[in-house]
N, C-alpha and C. Protein backbone atom coordinates (compact mmCIF):
# COMPACT_ATOMS: atom_id res chain seq x y z
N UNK A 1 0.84 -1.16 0.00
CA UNK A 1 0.00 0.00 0.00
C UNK A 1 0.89 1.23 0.00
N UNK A 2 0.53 2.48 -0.70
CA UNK A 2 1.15 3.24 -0.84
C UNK A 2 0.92 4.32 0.20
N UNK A 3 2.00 5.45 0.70
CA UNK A 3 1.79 6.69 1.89
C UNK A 3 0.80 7.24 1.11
N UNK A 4 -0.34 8.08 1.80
CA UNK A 4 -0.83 8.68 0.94
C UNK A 4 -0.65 9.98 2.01
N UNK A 5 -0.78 11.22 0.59
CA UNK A 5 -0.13 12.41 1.43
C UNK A 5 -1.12 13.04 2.61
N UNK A 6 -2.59 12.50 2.75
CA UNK A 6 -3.25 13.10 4.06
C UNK A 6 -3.23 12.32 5.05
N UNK A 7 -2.43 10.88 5.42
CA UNK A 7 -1.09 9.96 6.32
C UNK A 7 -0.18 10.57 6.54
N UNK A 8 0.20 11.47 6.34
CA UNK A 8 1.66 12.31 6.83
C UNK A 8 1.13 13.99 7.27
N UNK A 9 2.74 13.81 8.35
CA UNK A 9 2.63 15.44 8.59
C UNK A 9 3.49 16.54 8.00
N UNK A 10 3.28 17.57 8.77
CA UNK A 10 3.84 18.56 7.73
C UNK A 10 5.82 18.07 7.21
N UNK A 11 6.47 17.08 8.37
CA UNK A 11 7.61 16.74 8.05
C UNK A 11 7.68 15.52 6.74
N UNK A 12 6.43 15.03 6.38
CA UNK A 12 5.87 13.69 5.25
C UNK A 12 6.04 12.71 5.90
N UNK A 13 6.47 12.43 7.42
CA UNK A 13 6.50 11.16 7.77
C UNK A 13 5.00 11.13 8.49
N UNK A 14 4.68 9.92 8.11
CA UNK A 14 3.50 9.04 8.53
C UNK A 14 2.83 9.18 9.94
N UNK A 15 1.51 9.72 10.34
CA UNK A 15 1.33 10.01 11.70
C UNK A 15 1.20 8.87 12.11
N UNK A 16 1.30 8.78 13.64
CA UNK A 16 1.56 7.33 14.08
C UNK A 16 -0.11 6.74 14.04
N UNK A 17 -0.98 7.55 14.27
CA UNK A 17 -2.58 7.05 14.33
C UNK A 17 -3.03 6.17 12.98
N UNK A 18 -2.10 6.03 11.98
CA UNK A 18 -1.93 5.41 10.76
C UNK A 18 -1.72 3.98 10.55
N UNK A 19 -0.76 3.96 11.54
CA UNK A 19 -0.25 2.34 11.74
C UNK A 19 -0.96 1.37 12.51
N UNK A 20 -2.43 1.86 12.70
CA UNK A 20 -3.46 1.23 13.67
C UNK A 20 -4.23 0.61 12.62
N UNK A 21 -4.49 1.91 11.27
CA UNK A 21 -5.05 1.32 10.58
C UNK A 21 -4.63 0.66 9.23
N UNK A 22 -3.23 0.68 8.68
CA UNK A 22 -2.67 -0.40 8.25
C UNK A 22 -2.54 -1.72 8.37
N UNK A 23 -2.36 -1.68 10.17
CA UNK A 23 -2.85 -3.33 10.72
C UNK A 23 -4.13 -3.54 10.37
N UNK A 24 -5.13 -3.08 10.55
CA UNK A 24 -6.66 -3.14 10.02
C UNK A 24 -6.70 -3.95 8.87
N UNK A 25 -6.11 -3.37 7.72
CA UNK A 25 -6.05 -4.15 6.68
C UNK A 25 -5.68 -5.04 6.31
N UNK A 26 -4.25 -4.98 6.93
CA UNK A 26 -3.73 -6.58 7.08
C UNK A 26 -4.26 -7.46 7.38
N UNK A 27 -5.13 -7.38 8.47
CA UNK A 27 -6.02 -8.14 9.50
C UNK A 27 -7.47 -8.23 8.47
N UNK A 28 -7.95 -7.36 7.79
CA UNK A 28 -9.13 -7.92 6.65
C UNK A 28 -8.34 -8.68 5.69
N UNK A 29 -7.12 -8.24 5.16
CA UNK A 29 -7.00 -8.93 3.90
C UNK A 29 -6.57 -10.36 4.20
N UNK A 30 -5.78 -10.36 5.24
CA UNK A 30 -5.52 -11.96 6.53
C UNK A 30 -7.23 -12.82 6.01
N UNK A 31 -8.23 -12.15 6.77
CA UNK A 31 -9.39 -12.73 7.53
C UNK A 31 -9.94 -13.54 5.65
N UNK A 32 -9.90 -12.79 4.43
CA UNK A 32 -10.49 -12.88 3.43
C UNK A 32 -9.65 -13.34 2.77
N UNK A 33 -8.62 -13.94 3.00
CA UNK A 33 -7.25 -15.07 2.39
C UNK A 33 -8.04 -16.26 2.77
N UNK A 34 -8.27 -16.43 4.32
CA UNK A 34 -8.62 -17.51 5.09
C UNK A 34 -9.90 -17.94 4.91
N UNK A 35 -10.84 -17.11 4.34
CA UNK A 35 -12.17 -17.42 4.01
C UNK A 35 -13.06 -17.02 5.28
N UNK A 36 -12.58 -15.92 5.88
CA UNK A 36 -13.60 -15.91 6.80
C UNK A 36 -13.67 -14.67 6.88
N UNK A 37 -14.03 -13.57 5.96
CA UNK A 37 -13.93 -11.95 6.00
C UNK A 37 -14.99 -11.86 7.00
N UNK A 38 -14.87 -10.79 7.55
CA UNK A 38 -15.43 -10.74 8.83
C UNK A 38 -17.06 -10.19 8.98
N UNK A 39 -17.54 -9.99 7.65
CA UNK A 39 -19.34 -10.50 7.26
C UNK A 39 -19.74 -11.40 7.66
N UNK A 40 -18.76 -12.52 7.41
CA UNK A 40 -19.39 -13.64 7.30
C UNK A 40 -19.30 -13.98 9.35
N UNK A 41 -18.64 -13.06 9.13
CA UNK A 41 -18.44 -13.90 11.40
C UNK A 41 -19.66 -13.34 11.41
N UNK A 42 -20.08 -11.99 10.84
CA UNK A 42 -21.01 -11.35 11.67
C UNK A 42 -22.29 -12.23 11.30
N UNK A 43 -22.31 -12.23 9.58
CA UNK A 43 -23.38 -13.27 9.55
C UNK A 43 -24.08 -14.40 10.31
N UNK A 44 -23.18 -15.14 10.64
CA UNK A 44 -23.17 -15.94 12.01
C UNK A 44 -23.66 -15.41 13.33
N UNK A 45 -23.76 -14.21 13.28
CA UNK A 45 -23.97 -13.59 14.63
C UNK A 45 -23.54 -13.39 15.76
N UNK A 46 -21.78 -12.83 15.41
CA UNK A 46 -20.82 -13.03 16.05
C UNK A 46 -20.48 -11.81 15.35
N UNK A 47 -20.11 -11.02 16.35
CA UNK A 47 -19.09 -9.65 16.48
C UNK A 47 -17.38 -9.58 17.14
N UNK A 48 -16.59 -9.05 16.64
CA UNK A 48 -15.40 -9.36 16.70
C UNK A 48 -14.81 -8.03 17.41
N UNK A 49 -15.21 -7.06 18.23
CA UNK A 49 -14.63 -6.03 18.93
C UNK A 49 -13.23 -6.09 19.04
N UNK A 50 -12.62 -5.52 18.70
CA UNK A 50 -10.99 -5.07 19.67
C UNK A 50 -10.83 -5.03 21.23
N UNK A 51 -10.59 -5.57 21.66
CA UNK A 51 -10.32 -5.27 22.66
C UNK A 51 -8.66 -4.97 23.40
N UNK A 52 -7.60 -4.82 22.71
CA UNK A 52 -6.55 -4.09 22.93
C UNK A 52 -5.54 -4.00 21.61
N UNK A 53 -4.85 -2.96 21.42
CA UNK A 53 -4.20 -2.93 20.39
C UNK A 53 -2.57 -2.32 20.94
N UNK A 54 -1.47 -2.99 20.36
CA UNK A 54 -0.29 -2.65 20.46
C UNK A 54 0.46 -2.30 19.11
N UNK A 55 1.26 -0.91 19.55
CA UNK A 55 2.20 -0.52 18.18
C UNK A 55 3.51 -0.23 18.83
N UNK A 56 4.52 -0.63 17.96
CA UNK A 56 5.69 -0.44 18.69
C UNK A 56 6.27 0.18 17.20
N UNK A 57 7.04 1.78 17.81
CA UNK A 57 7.32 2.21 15.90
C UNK A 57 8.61 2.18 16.38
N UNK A 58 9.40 1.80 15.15
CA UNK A 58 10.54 1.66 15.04
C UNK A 58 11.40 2.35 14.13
N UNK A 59 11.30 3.06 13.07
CA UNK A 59 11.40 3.86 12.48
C UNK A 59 9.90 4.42 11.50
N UNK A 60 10.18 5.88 10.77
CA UNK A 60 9.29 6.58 10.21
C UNK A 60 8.54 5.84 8.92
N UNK A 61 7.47 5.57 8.60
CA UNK A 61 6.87 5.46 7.36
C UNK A 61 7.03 7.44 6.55
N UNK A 62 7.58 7.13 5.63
CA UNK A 62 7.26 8.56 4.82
C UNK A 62 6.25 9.00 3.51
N UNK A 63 6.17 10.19 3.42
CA UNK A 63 5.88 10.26 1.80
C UNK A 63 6.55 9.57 0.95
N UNK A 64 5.53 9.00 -0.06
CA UNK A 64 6.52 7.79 -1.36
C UNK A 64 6.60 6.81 -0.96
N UNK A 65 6.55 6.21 0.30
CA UNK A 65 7.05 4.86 0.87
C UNK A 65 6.03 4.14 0.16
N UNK A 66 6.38 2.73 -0.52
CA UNK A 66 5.08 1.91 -0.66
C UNK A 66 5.51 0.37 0.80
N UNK A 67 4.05 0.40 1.32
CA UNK A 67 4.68 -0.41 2.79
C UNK A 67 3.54 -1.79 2.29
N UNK A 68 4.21 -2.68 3.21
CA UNK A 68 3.34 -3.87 3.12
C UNK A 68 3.40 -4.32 4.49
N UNK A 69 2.65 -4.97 5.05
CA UNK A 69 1.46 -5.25 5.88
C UNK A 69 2.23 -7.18 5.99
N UNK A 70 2.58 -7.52 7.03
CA UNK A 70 2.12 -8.56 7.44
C UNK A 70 1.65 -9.42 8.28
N UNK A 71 0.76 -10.23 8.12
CA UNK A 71 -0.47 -10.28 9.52
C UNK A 71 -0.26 -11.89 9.84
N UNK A 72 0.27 -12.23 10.86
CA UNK A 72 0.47 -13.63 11.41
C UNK A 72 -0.79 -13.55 12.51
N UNK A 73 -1.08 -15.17 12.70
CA UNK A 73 -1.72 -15.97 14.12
C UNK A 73 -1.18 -17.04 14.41
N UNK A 74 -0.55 -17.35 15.55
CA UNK A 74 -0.07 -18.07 16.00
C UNK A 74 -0.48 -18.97 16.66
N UNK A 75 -1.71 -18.86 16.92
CA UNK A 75 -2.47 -19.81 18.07
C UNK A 75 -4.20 -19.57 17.36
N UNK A 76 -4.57 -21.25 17.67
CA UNK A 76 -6.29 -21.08 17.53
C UNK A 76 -7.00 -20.64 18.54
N UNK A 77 -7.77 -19.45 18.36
CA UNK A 77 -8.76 -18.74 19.25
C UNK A 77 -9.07 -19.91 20.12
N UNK A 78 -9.73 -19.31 20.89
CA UNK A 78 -11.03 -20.11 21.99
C UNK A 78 -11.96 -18.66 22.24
N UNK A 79 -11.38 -17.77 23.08
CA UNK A 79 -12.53 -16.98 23.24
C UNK A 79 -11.82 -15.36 22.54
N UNK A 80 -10.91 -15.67 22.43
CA UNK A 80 -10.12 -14.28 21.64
C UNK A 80 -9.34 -14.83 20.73
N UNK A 81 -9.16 -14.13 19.51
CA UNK A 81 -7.82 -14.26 18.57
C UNK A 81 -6.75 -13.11 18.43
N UNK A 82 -5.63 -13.61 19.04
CA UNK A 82 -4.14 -12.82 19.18
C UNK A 82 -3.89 -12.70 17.44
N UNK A 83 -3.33 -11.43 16.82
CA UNK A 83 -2.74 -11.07 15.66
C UNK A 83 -1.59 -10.45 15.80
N UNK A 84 -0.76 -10.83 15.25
CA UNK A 84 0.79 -9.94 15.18
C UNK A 84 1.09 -9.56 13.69
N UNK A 85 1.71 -7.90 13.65
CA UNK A 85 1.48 -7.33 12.42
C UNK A 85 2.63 -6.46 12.74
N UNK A 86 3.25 -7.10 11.53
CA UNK A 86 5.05 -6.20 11.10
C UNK A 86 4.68 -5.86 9.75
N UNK A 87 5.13 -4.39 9.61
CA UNK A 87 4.84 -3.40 8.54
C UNK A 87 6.83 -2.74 7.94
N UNK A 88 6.76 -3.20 7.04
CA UNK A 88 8.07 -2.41 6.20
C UNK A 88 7.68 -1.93 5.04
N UNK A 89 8.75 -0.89 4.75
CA UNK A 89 8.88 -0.22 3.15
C UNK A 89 9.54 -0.94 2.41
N UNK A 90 9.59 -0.63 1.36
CA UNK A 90 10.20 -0.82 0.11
C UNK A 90 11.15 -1.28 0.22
N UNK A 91 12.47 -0.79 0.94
CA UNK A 91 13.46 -1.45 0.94
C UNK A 91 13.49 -2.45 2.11
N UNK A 92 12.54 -3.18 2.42
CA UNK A 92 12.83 -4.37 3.57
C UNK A 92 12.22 -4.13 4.96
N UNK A 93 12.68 -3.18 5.09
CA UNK A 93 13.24 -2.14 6.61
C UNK A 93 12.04 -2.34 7.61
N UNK A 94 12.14 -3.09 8.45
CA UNK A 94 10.76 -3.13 9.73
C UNK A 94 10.53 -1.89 10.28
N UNK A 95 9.54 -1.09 10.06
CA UNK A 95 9.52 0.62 10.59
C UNK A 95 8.19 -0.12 11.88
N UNK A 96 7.81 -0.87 11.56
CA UNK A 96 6.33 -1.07 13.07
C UNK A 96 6.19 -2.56 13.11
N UNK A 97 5.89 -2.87 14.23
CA UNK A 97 5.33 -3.94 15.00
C UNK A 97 3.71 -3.98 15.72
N UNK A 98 3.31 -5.04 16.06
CA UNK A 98 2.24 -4.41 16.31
C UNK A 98 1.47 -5.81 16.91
N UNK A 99 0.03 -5.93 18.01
CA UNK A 99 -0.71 -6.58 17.98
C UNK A 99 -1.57 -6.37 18.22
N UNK A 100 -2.90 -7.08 18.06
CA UNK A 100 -4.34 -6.54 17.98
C UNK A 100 -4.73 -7.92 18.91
N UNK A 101 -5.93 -7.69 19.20
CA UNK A 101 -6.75 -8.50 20.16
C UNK A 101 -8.03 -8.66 19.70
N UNK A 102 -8.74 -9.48 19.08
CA UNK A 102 -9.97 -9.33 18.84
C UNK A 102 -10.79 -10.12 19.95
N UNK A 103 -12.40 -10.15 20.77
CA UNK A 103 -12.91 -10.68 21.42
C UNK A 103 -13.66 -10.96 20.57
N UNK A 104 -14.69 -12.20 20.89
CA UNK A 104 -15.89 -12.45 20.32
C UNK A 104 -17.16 -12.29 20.76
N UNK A 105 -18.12 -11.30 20.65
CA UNK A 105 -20.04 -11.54 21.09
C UNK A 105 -20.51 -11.60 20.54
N UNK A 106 -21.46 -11.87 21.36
CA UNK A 106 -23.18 -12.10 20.47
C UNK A 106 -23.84 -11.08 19.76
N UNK A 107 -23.92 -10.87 19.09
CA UNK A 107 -24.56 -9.63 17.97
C UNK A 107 -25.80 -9.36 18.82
N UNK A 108 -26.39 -10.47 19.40
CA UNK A 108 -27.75 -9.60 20.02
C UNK A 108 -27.84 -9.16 21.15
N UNK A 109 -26.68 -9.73 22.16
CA UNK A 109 -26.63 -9.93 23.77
C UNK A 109 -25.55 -9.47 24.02
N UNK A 110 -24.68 -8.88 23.02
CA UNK A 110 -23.62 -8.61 23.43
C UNK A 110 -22.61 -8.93 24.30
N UNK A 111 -22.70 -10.67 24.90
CA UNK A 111 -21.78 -11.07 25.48
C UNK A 111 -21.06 -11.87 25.02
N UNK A 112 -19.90 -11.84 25.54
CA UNK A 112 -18.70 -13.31 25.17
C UNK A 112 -19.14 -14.27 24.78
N UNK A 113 -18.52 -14.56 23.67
CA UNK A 113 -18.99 -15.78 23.13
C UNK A 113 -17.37 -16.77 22.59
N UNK A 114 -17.25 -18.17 22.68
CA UNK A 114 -16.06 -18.67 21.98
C UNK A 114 -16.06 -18.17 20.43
N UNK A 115 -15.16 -18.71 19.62
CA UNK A 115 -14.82 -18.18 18.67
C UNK A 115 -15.35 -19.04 17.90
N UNK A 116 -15.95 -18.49 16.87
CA UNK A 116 -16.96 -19.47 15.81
C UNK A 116 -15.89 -20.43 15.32
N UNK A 117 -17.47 -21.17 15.33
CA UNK A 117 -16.74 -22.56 14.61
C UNK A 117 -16.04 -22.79 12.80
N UNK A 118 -16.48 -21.51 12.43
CA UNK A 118 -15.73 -21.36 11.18
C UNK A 118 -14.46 -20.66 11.04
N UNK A 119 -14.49 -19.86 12.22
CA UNK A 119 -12.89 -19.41 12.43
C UNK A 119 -11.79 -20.09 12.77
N UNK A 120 -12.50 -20.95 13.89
CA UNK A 120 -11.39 -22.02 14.28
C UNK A 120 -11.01 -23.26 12.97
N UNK A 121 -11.83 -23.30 12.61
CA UNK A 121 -11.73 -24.37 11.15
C UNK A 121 -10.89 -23.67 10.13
N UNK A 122 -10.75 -22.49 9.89
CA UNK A 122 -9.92 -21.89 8.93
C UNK A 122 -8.71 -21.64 9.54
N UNK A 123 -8.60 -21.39 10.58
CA UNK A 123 -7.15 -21.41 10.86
C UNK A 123 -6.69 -22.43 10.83
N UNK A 124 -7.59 -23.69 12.09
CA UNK A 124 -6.83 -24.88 11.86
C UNK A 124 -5.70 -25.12 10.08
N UNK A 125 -7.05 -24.72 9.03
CA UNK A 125 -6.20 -25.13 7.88
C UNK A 125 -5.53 -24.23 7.54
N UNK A 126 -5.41 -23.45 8.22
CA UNK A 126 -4.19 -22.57 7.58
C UNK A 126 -2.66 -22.80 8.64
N UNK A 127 -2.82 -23.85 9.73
CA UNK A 127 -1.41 -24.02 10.07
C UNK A 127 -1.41 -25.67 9.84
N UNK A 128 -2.22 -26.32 9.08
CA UNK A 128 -1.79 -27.59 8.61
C UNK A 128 -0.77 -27.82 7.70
């Protein structure tokens, strides 16, 4: 994905409130690799809230940079799914780290719920 110039400040490097939502994408384009874009959780009737997010910047994203996004899971949910998301430019260079927390509820009751049974099935096959 490319900087785009209303992502940067007046110096062209990348505001940090940016790299929250870069992981975002990673984390849809992750969810819709795996077959489970996150309609379809809701379809099910399952909502996927955040419930904590970590960024660790390590150097600047700038104007011109084209960055890419990569979104690992390491473990099958039960009642949350852990995401880890390392972001570099063009030339290689790790500028952010990052992890997200998603919880799972009930679309109508809004409480905790385990993690659908189609999520856990797609990951399973995605670390077979």
């Amino acid at each position: 994905m490319d900087v785009r110039y209303y992502e940067t400040d007046l110096m062209g490097i990348v505001h940090h409130s940016n790299y929250i939502r870069y992981m975002e994408c990673g984390r849809h384009d992750m969810l819709v690799q795996f077959g489970i874009p996150i309609w379809e959780i809701e379809r099910q009737g399952v909502m996927a809230p955040i419930v904590s997010v970590e960024s660790k910047y390590l150097r600047p994203a700038r104007m011109g940079d084209r960055l890419k996004v990569v979104t690992m899971v390491d473990s099958i949910p039960t009642a949350k799914l852990f995401i880890r998301n390392e972001i570099y430019n063009q030339k290689g260079e790790l500028l952010n780290t990052g992890k997200v927390t998603l919880g799972f509820i009930d679309s109508e009751t809004r409480r905790p719920v385990r993690a659908p049974r189609s999520v856990i099935e797609a990951l399973e096959a995605h670390f077979k």
